[in-house]
N, C-alpha and C. Protein backbone atom coordinates (compact mmCIF):
# COMPACT_ATOMS: atom_id res chain seq x y z
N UNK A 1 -22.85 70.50 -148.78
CA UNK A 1 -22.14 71.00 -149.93
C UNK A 1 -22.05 69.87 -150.97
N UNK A 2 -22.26 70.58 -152.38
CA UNK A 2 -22.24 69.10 -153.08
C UNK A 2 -21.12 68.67 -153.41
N UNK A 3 -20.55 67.59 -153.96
CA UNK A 3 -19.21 66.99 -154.43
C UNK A 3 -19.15 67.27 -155.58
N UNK A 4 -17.81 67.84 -155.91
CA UNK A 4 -17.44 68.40 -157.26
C UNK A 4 -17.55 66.96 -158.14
N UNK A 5 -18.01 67.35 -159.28
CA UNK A 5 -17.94 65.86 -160.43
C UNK A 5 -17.06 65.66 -161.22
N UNK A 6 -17.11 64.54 -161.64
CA UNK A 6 -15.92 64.19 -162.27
C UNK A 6 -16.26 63.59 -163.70
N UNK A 7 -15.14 64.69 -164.60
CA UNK A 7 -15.80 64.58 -166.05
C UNK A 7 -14.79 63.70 -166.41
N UNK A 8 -15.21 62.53 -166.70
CA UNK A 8 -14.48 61.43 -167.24
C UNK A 8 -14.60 61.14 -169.20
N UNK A 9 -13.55 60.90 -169.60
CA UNK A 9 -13.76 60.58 -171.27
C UNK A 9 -14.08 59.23 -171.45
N UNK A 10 -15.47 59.23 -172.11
CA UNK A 10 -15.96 58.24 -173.15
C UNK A 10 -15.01 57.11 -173.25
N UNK A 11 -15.16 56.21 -173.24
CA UNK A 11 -13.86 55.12 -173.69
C UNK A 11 -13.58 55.05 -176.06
N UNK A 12 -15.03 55.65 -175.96
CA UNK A 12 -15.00 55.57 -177.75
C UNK A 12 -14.00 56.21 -177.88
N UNK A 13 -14.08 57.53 -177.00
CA UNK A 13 -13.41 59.05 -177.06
C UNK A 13 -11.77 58.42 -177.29
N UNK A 14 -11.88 58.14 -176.19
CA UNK A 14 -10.49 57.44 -175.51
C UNK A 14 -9.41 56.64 -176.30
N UNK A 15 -10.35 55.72 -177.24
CA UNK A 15 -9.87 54.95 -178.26
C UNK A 15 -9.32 56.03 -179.24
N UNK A 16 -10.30 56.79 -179.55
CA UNK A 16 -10.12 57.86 -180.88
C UNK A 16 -8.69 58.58 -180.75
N UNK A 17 -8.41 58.60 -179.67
CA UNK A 17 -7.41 59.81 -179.21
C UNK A 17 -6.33 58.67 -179.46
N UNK A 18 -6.22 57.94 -179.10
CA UNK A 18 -5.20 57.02 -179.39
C UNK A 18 -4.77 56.11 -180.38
N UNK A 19 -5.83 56.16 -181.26
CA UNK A 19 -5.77 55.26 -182.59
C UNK A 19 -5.02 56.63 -183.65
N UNK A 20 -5.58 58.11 -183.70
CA UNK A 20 -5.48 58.89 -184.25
C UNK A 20 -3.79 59.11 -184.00
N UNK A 21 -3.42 59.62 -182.45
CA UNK A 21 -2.07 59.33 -182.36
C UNK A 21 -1.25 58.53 -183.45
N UNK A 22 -1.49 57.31 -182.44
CA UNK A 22 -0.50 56.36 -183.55
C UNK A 22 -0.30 56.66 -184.72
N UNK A 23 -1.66 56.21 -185.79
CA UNK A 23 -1.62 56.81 -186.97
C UNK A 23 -0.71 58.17 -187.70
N UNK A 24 -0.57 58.77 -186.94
CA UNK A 24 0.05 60.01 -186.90
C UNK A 24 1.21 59.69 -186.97
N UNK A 25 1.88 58.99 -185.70
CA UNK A 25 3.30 58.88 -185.29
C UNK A 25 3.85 57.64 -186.42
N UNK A 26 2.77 56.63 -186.47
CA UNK A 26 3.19 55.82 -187.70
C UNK A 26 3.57 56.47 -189.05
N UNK A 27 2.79 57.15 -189.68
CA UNK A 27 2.96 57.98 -190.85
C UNK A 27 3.61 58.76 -191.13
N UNK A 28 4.17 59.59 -190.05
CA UNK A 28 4.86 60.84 -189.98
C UNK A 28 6.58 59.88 -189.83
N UNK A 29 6.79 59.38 -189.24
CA UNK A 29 8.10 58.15 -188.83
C UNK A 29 8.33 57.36 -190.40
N UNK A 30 7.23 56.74 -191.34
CA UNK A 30 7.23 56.41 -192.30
C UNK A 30 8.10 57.59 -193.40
N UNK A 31 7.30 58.57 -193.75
CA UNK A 31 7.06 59.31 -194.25
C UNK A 31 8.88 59.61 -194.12
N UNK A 32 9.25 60.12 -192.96
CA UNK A 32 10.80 60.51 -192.85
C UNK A 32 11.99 59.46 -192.83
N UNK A 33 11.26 57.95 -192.70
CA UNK A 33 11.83 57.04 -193.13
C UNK A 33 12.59 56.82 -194.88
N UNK A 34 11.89 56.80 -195.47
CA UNK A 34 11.14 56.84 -197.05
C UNK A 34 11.99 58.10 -197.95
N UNK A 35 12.19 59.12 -197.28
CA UNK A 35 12.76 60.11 -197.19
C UNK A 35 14.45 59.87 -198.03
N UNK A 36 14.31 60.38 -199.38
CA UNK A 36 15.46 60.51 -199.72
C UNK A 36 16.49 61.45 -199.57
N UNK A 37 17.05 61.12 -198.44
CA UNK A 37 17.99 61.93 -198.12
C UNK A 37 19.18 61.30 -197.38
N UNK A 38 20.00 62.14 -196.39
CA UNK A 38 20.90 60.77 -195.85
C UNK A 38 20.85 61.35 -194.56
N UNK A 39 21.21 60.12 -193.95
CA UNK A 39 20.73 59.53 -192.66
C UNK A 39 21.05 60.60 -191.70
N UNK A 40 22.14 61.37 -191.39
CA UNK A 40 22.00 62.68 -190.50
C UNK A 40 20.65 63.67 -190.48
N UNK A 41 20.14 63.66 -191.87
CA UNK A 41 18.67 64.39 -191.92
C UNK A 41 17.57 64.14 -191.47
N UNK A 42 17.54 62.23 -191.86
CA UNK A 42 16.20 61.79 -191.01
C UNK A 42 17.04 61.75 -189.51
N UNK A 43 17.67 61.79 -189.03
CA UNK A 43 17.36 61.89 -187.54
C UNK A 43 17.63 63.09 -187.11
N UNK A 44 17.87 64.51 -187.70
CA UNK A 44 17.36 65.44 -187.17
C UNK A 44 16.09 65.90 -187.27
N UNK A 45 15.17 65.02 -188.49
CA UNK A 45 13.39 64.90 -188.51
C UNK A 45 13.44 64.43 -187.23
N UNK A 46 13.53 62.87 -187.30
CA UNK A 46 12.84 62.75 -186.09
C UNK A 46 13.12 63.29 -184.50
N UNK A 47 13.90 63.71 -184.26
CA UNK A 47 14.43 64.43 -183.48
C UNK A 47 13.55 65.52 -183.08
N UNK A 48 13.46 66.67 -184.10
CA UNK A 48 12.63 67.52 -184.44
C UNK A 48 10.89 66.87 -184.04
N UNK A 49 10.42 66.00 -185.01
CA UNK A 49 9.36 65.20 -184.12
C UNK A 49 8.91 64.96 -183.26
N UNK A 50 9.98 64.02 -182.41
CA UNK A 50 9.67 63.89 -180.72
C UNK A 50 9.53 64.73 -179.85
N UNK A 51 10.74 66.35 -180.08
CA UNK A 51 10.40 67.20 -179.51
C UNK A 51 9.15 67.66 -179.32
N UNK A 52 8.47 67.89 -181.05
CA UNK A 52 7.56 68.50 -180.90
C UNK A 52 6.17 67.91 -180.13
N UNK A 53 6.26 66.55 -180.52
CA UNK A 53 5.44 66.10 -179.52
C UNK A 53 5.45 66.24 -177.93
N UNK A 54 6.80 66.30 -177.36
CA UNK A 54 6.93 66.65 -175.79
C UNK A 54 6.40 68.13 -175.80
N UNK A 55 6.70 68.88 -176.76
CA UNK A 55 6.44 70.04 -176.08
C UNK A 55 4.88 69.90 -176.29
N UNK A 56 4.30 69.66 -177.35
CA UNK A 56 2.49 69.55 -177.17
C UNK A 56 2.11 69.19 -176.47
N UNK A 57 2.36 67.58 -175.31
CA UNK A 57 1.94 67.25 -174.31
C UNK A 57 2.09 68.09 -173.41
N UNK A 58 3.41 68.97 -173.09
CA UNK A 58 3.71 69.69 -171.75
C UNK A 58 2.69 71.38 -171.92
N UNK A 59 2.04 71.25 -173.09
CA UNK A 59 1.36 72.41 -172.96
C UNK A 59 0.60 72.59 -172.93
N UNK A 60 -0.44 71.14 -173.70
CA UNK A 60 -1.68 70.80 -173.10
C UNK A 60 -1.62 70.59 -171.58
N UNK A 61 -0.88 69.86 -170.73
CA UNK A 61 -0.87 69.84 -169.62
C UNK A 61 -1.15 71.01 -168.68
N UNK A 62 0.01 72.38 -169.46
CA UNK A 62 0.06 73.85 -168.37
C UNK A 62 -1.46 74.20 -168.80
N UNK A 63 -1.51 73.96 -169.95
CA UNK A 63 -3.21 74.44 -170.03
C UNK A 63 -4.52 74.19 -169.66
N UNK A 64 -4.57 72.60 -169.29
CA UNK A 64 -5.35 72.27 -168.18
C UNK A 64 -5.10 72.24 -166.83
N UNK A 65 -4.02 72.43 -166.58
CA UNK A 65 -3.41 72.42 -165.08
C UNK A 65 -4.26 74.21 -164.90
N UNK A 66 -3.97 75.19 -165.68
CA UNK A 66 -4.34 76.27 -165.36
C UNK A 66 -5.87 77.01 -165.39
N UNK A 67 -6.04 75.86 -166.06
CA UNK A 67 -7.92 75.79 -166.17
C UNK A 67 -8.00 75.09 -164.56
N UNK A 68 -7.67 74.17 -164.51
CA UNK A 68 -8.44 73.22 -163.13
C UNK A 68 -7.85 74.29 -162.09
N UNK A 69 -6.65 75.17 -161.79
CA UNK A 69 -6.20 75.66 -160.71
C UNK A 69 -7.46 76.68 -160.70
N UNK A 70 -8.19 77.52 -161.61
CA UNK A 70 -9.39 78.78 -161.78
C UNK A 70 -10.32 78.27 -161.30
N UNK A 71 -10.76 76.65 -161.80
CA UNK A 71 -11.93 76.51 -161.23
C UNK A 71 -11.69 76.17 -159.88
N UNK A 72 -10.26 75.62 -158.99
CA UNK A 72 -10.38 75.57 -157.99
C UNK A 72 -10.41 76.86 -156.72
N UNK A 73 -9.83 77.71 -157.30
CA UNK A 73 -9.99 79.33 -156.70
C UNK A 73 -11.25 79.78 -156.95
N UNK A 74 -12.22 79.50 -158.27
CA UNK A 74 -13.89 80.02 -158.28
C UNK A 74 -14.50 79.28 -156.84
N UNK A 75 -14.52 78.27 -156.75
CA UNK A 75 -15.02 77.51 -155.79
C UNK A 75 -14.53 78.07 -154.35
N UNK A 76 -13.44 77.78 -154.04
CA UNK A 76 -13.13 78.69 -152.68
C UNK A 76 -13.81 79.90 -152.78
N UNK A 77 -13.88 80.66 -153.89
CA UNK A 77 -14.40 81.94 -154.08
C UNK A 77 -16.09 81.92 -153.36
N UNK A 78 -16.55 80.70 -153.98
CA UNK A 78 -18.22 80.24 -154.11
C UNK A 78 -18.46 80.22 -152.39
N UNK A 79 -17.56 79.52 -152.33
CA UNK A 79 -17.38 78.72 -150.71
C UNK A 79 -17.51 79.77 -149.75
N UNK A 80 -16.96 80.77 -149.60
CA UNK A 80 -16.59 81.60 -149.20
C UNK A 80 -18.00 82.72 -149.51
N UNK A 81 -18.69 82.60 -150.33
CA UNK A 81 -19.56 83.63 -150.97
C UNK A 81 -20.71 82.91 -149.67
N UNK A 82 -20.75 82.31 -150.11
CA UNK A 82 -21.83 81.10 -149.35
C UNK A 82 -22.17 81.12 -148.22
N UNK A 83 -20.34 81.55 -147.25
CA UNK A 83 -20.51 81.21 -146.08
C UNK A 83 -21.05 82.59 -145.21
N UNK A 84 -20.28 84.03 -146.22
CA UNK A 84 -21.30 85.15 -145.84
C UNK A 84 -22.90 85.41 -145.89
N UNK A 85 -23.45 84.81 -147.17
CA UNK A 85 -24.72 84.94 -147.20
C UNK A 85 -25.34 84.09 -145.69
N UNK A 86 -24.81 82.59 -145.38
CA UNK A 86 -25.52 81.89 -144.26
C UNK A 86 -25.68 82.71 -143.15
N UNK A 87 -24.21 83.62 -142.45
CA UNK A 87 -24.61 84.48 -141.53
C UNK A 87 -24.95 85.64 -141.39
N UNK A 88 -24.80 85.97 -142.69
CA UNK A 88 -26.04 86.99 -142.93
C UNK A 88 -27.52 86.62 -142.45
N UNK A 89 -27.88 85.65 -142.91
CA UNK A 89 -28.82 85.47 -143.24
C UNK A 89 -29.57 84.61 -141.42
N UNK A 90 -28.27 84.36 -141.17
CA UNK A 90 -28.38 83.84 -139.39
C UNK A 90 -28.89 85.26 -138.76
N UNK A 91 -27.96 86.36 -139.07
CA UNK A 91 -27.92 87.26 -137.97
C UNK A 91 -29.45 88.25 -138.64
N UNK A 92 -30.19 88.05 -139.75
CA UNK A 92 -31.52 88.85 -139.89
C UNK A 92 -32.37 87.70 -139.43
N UNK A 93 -31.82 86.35 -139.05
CA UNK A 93 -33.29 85.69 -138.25
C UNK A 93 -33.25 85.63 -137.05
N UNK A 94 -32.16 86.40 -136.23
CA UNK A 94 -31.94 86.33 -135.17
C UNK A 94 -32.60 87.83 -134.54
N UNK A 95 -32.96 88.87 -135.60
CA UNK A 95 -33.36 90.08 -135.10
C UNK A 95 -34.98 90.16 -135.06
């Protein structure tokens, strides 16, 4: 049986994802810094902010968690497909 592979990210990739972040979190933190208003407002921005970032991480997460759980049920599925065809295929060389 072969070994499932493992799709690993680029390190360019890797960088990108994390330079872009920052940038983001820098600018957006600036931006509500800068912000003329008074100080109860910027910290219900940023407040508002951080959340939203937890909740994006926790949903990218359910969303690959629920991709990798399909492909791990296709495979049992495969596995399982596999193991009927072999004795099938035992018991017509046995006749």
């Amino acid at each position: 049986m072969d070994r499932p592979s493992i799709n690993e990210n680029t390190a360019a990739w890797m960088a990108f994802v994390w330079i872009s972040f920052s940038i983001s979190m820098f600018l957006m933190c600036s931006g509500i810094f800068y912000l003329p208003v008074e100080l109860w407002i910027r910290g219900y921005m940023i407040m508002g902010l951080f959340f939203t970032i937890g909740s994006s991480f926790t949903l990218s997460k359910t969303i690959r968690d629920n991709h990798e759980s399909r492909k791990l049920i296709n495979r049992v599925t495969e596995v399982k497909t596999e193991r009927m065809l072999q004795d099938f295929e035992l018991k017509e060389a046995a006749r």
